[in-house]
N, C-alpha and C. Protein backbone atom coordinates (compact mmCIF):
# COMPACT_ATOMS: atom_id res chain seq x y z
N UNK A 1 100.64 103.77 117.31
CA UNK A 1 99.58 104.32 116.50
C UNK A 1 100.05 104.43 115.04
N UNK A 2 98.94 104.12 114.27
CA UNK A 2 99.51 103.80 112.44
C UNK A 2 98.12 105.43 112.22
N UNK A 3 98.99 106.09 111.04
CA UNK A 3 97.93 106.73 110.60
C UNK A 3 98.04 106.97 109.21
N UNK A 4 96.92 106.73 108.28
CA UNK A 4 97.60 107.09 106.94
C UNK A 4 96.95 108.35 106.42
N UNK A 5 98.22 109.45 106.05
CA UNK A 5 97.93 110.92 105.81
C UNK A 5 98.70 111.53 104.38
N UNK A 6 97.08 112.29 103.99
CA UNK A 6 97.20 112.95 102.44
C UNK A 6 98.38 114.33 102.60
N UNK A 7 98.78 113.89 102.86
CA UNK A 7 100.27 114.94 103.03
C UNK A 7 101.88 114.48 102.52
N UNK A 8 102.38 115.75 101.73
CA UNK A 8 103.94 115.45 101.41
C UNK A 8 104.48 115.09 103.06
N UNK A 9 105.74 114.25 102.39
CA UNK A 9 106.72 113.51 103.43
C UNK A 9 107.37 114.63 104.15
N UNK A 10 107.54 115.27 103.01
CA UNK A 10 108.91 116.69 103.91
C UNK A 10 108.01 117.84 104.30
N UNK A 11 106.91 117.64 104.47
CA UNK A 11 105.69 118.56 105.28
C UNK A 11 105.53 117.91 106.80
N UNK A 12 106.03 117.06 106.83
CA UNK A 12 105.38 116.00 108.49
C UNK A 12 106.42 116.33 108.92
N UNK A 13 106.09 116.16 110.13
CA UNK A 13 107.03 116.30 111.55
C UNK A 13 107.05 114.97 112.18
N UNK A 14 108.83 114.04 111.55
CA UNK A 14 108.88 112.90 112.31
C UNK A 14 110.12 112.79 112.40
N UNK A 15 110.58 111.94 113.32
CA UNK A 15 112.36 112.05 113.65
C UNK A 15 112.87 111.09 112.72
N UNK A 16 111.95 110.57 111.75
CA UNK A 16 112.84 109.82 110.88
C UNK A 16 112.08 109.71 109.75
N UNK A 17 112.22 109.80 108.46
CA UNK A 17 111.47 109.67 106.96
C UNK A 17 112.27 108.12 106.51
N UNK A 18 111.58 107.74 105.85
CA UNK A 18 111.69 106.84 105.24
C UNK A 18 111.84 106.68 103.75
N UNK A 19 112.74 106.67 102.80
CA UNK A 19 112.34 107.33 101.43
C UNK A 19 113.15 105.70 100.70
N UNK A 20 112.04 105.56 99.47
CA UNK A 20 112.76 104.18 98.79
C UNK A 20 113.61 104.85 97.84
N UNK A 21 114.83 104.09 98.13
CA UNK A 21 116.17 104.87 97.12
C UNK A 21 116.42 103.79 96.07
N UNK A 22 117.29 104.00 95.16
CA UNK A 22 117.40 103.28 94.02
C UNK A 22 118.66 102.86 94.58
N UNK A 23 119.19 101.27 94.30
CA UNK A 23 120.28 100.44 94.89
C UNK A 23 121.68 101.59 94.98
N UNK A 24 121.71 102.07 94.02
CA UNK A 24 123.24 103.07 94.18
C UNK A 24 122.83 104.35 95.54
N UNK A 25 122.07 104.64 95.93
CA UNK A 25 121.81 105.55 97.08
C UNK A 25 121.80 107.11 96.41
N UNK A 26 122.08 107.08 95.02
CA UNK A 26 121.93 108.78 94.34
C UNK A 26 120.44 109.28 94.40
N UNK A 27 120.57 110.61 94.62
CA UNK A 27 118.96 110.99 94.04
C UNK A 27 118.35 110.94 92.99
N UNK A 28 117.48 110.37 93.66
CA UNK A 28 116.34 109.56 92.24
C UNK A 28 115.29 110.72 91.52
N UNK A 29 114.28 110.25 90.85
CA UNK A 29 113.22 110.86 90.42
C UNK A 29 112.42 110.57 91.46
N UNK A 30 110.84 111.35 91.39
CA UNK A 30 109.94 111.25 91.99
C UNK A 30 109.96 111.75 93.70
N UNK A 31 109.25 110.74 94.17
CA UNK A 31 109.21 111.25 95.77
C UNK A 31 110.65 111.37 96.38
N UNK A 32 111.59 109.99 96.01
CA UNK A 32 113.74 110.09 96.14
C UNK A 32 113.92 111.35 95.99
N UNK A 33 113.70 111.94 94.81
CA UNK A 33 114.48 113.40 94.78
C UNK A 33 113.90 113.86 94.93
N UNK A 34 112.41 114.71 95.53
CA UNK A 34 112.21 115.58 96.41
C UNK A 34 112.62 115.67 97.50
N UNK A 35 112.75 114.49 98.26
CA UNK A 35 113.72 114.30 99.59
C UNK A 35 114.54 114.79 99.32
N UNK A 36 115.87 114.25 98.44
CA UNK A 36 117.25 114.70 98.69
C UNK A 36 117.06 116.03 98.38
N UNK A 37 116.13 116.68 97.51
CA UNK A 37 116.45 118.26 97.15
C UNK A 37 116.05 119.33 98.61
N UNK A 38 114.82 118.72 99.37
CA UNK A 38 114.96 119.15 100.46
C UNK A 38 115.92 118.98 101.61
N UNK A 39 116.81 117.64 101.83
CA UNK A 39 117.57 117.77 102.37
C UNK A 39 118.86 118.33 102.31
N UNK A 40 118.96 118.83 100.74
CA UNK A 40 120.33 119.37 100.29
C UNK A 40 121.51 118.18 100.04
N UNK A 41 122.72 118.63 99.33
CA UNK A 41 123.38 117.40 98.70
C UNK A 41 124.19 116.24 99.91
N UNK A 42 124.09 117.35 101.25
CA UNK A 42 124.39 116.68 101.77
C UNK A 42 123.93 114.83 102.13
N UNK A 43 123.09 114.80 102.03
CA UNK A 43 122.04 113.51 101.75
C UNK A 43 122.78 112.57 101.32
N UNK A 44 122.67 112.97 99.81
CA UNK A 44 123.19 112.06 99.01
C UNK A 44 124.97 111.39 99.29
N UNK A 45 125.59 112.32 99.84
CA UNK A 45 126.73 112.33 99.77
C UNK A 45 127.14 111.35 101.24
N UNK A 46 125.88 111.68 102.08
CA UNK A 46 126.20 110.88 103.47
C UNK A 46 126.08 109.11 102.92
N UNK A 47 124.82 109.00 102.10
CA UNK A 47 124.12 107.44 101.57
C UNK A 47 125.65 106.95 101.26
N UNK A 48 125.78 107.61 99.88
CA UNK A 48 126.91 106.76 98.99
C UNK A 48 127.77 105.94 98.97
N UNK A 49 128.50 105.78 100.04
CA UNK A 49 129.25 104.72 100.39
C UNK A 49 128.98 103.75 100.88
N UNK A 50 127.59 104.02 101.29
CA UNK A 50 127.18 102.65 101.47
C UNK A 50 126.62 101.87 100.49
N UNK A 51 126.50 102.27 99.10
CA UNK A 51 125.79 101.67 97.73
C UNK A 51 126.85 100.32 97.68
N UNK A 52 126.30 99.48 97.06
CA UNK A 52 124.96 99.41 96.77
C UNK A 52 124.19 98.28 97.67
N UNK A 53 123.16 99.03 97.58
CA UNK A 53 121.90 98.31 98.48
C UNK A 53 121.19 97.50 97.75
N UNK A 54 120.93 96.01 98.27
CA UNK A 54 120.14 95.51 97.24
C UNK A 54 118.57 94.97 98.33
N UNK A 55 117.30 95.21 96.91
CA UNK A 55 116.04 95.01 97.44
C UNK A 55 116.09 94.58 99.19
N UNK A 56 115.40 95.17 99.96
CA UNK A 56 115.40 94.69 101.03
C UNK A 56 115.99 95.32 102.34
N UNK A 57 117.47 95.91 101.92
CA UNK A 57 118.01 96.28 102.70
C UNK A 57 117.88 97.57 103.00
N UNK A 58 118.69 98.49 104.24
CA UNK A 58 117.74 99.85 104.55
C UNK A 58 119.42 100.52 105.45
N UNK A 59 119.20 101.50 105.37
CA UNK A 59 120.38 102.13 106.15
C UNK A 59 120.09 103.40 106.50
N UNK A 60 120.87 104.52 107.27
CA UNK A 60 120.49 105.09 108.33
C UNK A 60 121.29 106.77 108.14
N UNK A 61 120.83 107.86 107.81
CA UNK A 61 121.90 108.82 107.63
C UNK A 61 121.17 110.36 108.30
N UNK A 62 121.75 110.81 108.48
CA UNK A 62 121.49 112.28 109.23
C UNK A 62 120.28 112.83 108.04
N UNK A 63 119.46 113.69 108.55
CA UNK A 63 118.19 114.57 107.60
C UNK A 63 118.30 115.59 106.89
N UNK A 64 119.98 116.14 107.55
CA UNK A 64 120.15 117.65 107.53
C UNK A 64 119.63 118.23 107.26
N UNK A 65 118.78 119.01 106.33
CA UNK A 65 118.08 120.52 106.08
C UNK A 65 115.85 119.70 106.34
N UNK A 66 115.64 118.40 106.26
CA UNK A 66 114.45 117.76 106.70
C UNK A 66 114.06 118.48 108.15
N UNK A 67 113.17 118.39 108.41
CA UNK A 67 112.47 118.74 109.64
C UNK A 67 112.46 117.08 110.62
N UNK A 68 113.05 116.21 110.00
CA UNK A 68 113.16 115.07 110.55
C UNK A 68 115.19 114.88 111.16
N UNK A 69 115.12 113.89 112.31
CA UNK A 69 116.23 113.72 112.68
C UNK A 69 117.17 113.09 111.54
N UNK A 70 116.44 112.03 111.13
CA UNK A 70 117.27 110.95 110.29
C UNK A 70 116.38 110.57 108.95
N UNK A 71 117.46 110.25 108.17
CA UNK A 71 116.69 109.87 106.99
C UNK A 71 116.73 107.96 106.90
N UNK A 72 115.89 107.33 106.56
CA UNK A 72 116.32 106.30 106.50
C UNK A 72 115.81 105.70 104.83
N UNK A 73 116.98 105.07 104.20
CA UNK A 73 117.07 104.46 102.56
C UNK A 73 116.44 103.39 102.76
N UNK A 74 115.92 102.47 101.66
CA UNK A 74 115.55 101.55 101.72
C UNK A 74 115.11 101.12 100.07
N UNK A 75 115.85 99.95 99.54
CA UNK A 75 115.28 99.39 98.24
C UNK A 75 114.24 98.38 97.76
N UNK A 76 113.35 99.18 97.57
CA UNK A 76 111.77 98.19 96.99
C UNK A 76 112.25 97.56 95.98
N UNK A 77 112.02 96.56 95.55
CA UNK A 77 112.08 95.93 94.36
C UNK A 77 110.77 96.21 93.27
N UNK A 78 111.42 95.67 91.99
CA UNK A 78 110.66 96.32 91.10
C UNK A 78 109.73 94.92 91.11
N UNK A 79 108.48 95.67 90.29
CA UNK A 79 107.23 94.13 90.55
C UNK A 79 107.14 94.15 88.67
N UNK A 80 107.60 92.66 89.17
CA UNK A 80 107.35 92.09 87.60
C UNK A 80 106.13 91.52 87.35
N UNK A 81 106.38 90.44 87.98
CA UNK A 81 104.75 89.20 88.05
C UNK A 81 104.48 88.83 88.82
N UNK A 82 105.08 89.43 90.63
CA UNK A 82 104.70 88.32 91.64
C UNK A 82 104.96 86.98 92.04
N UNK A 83 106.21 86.78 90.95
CA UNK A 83 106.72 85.33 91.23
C UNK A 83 107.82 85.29 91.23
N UNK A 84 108.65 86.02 91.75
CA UNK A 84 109.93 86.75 92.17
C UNK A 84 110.66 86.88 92.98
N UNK A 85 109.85 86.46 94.38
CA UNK A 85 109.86 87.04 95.25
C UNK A 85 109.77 88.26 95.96
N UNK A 86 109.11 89.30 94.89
CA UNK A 86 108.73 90.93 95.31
C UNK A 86 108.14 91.01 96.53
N UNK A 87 106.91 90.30 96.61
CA UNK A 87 106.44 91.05 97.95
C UNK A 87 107.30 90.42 99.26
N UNK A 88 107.89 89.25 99.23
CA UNK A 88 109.03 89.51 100.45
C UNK A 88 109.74 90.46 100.31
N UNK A 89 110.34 91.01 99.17
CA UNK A 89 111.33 91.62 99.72
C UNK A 89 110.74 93.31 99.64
N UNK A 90 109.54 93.80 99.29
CA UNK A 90 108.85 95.05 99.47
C UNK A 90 108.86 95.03 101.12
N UNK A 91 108.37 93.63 101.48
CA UNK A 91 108.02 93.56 102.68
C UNK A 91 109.34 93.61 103.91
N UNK A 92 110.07 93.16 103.20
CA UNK A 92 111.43 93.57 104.21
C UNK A 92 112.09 94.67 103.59
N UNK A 93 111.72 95.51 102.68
CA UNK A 93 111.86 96.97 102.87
C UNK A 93 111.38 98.19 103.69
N UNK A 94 110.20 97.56 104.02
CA UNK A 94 109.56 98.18 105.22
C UNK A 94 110.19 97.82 106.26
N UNK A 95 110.18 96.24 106.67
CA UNK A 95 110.45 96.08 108.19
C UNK A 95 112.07 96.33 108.72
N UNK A 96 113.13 96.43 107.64
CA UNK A 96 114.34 96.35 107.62
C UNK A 96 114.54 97.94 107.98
N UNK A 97 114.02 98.77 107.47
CA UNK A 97 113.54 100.08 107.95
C UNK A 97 113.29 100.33 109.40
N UNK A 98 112.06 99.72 110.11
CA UNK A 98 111.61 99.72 110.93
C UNK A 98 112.59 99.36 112.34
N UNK A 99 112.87 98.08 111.93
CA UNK A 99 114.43 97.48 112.45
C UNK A 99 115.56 98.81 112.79
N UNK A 100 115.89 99.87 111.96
CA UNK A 100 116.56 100.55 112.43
C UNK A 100 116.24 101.72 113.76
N UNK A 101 114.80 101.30 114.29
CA UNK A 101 114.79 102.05 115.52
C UNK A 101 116.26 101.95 116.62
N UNK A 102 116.27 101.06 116.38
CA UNK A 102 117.63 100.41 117.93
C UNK A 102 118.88 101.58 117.20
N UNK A 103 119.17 101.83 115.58
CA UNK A 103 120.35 103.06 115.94
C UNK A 103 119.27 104.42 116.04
N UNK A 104 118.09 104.37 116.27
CA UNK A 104 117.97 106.19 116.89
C UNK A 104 116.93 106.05 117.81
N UNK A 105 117.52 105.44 118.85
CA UNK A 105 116.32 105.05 120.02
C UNK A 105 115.35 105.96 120.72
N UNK A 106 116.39 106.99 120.51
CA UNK A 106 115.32 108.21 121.03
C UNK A 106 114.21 108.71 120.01
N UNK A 107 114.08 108.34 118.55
CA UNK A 107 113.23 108.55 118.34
C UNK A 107 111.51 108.04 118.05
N UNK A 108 110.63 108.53 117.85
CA UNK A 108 109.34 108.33 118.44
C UNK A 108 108.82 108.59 117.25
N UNK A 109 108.88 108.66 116.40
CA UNK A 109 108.24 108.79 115.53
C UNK A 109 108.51 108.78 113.77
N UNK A 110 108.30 107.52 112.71
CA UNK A 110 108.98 107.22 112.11
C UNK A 110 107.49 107.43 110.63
N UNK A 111 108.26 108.02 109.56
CA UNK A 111 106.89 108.40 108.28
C UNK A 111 107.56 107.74 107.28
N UNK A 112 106.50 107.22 106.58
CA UNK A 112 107.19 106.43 105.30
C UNK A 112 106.25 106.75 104.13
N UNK A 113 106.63 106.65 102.74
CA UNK A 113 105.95 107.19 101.04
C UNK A 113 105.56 105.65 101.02
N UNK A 114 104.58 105.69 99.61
CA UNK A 114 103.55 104.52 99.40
C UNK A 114 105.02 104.22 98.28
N UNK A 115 105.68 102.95 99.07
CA UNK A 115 107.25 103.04 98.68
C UNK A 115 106.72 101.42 96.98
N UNK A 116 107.55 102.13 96.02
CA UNK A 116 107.76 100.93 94.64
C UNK A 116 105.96 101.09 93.94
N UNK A 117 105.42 102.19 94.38
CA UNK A 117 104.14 102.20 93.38
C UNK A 117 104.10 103.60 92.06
N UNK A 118 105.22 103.89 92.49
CA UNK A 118 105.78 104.69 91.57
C UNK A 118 106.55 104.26 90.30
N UNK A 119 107.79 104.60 89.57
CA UNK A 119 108.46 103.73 88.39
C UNK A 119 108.67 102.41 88.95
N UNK A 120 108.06 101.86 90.01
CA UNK A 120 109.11 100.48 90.27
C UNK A 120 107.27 99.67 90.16
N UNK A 121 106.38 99.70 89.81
CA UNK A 121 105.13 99.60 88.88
C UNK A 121 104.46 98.44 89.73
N UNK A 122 104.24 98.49 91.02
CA UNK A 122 103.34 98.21 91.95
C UNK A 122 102.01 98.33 91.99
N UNK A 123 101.35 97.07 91.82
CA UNK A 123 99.90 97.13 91.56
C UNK A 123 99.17 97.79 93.32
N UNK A 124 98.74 98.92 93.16
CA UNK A 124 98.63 99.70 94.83
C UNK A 124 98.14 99.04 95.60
N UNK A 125 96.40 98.12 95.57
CA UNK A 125 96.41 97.55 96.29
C UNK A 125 97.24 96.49 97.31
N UNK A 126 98.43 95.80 96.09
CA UNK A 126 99.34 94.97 96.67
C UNK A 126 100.65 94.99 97.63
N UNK A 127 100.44 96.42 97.28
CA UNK A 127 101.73 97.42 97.88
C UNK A 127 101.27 97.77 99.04
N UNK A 128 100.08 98.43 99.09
CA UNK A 128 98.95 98.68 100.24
C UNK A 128 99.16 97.84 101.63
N UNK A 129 98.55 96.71 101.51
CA UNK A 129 98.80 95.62 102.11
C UNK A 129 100.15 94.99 102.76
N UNK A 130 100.67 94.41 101.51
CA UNK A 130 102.35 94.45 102.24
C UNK A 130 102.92 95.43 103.26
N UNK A 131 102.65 96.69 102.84
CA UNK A 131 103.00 97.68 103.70
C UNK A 131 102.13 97.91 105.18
N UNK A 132 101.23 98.08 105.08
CA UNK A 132 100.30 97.64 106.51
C UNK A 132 100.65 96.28 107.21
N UNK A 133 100.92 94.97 106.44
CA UNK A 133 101.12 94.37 107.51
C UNK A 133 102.88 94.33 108.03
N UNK A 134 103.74 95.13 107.35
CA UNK A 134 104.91 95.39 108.08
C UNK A 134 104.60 96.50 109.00
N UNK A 135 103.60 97.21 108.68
CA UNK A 135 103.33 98.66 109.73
C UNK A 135 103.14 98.20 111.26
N UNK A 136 102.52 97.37 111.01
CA UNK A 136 101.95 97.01 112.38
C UNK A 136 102.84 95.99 113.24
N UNK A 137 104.30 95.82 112.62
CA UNK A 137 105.12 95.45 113.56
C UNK A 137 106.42 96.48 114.67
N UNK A 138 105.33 97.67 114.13
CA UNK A 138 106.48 98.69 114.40
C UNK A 138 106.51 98.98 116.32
N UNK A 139 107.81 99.51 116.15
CA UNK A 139 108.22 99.87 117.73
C UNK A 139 107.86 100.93 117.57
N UNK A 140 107.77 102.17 117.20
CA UNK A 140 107.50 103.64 117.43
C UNK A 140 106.18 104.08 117.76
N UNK A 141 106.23 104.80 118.72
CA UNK A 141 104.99 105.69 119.07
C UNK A 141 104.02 106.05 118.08
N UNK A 142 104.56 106.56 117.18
CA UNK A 142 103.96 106.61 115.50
C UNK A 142 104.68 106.61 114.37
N UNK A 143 103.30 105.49 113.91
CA UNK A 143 103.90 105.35 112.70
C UNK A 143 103.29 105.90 111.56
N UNK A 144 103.74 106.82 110.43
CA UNK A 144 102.87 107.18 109.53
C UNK A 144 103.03 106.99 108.34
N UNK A 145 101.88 106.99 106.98
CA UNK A 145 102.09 106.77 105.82
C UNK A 145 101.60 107.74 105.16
N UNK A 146 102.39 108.39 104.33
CA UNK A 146 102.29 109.52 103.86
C UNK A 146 102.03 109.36 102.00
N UNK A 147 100.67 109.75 101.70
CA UNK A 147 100.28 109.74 100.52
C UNK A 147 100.15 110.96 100.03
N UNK A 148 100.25 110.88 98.34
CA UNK A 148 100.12 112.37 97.70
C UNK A 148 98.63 112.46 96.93
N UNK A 149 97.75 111.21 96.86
CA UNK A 149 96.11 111.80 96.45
C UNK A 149 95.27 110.74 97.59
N UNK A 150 93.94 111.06 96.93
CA UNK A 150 92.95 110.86 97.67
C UNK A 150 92.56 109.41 97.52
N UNK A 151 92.81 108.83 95.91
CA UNK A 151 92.82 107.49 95.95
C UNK A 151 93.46 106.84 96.37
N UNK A 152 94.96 107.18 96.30
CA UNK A 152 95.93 106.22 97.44
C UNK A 152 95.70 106.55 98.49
N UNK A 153 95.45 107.48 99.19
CA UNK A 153 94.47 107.05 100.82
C UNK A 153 93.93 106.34 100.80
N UNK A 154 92.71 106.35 99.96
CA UNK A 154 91.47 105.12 100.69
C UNK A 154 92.20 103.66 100.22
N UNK A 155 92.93 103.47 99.14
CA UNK A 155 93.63 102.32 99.42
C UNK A 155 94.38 101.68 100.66
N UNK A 156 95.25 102.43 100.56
CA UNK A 156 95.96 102.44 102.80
C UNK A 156 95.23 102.39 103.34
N UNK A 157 94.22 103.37 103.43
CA UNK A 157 93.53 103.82 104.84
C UNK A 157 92.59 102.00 105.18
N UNK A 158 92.64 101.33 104.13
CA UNK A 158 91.04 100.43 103.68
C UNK A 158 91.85 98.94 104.21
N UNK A 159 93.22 98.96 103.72
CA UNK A 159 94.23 97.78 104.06
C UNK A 159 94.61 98.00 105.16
N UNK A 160 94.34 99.19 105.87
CA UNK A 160 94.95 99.36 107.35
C UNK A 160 93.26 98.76 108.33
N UNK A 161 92.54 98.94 107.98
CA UNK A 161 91.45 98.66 108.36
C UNK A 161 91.28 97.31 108.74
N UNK A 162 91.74 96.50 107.31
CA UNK A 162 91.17 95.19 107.42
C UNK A 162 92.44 94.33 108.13
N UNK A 163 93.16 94.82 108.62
CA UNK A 163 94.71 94.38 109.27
C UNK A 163 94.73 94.90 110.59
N UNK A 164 93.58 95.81 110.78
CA UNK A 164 94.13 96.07 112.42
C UNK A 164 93.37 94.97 113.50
């Protein structure tokens, strides 16, 4: 089940968040560092050694102070012009994510942010899309997308529509 919901990330109840980190794995601005500030420094300090991450790739670290089991990183690329190769690799920021069910098998339930439409300057509809059709390759019981207004809902909610 895919659902897309007008709710903060660190308000949901899922065994794993999904947050797009910047290639070095430090806490970022925006939705990045509300995560790490709710999870405490521990976060950051678990990522780090694994920096640097480039576009695409995704890795796997405890939630500590999250209401979620695990946190999982992941680097969107920034959108220049679409001739870049961005939306592959937006798109295997999602699924490379997703992919990490097999290290937390027991969990059931995986939430992800409307990831690179923030400073990394993602035209939403395009982001929208990409992201729905990696959604719908997911293994988890649920999967959710977690928006902060009403217009990026009906964007998701509208690309999840025309993809299911």
């Amino acid at each position: 089940m895919i659902k897309v919901l007008l709710e903060s990330v660190t308000n949901v109840r899922a065994d794993l968040i999904v947050l797009s980190a910047n290639p070095s794995l430090l806490a970022g601005s925006g939705i990045s560092g509300i995560i790490h500030k709710a999870a405490g420094p521990q976060l950051e300090a678990a990522a780090k050694p694994f920096a640097p991450l480039t576009p695409g790739q995704a890795i796997i670290t405890p939630a500590f102070n999250l209401p979620a089991k695990y946190v999982i990183h992941t680097v969107c690329p920034r959108y220049m012009d679409g001739q870049r190769d961005e939306s592959k690799q937006l798109y295997n920021a999602y699924t490379s994510a997703l992919a990490l069910h097999s290290e937390a098998p027991d969990a059931k339930s995986i939430v992800f942010v409307s990831m690179g439409t923030g400073v990394y300057k993602w035209p939403m509809a395009l982001a929208a899309d990409i992201a729905v059709k990696a959604l719908l390759t997911s293994t988890f019981e649920q999967t959710l997308m977690c928006v902060m207004d009403e217009a990026t809902r009906v964007v998701y909610q509208g690309a999840l529509d025309r993809h299911r």
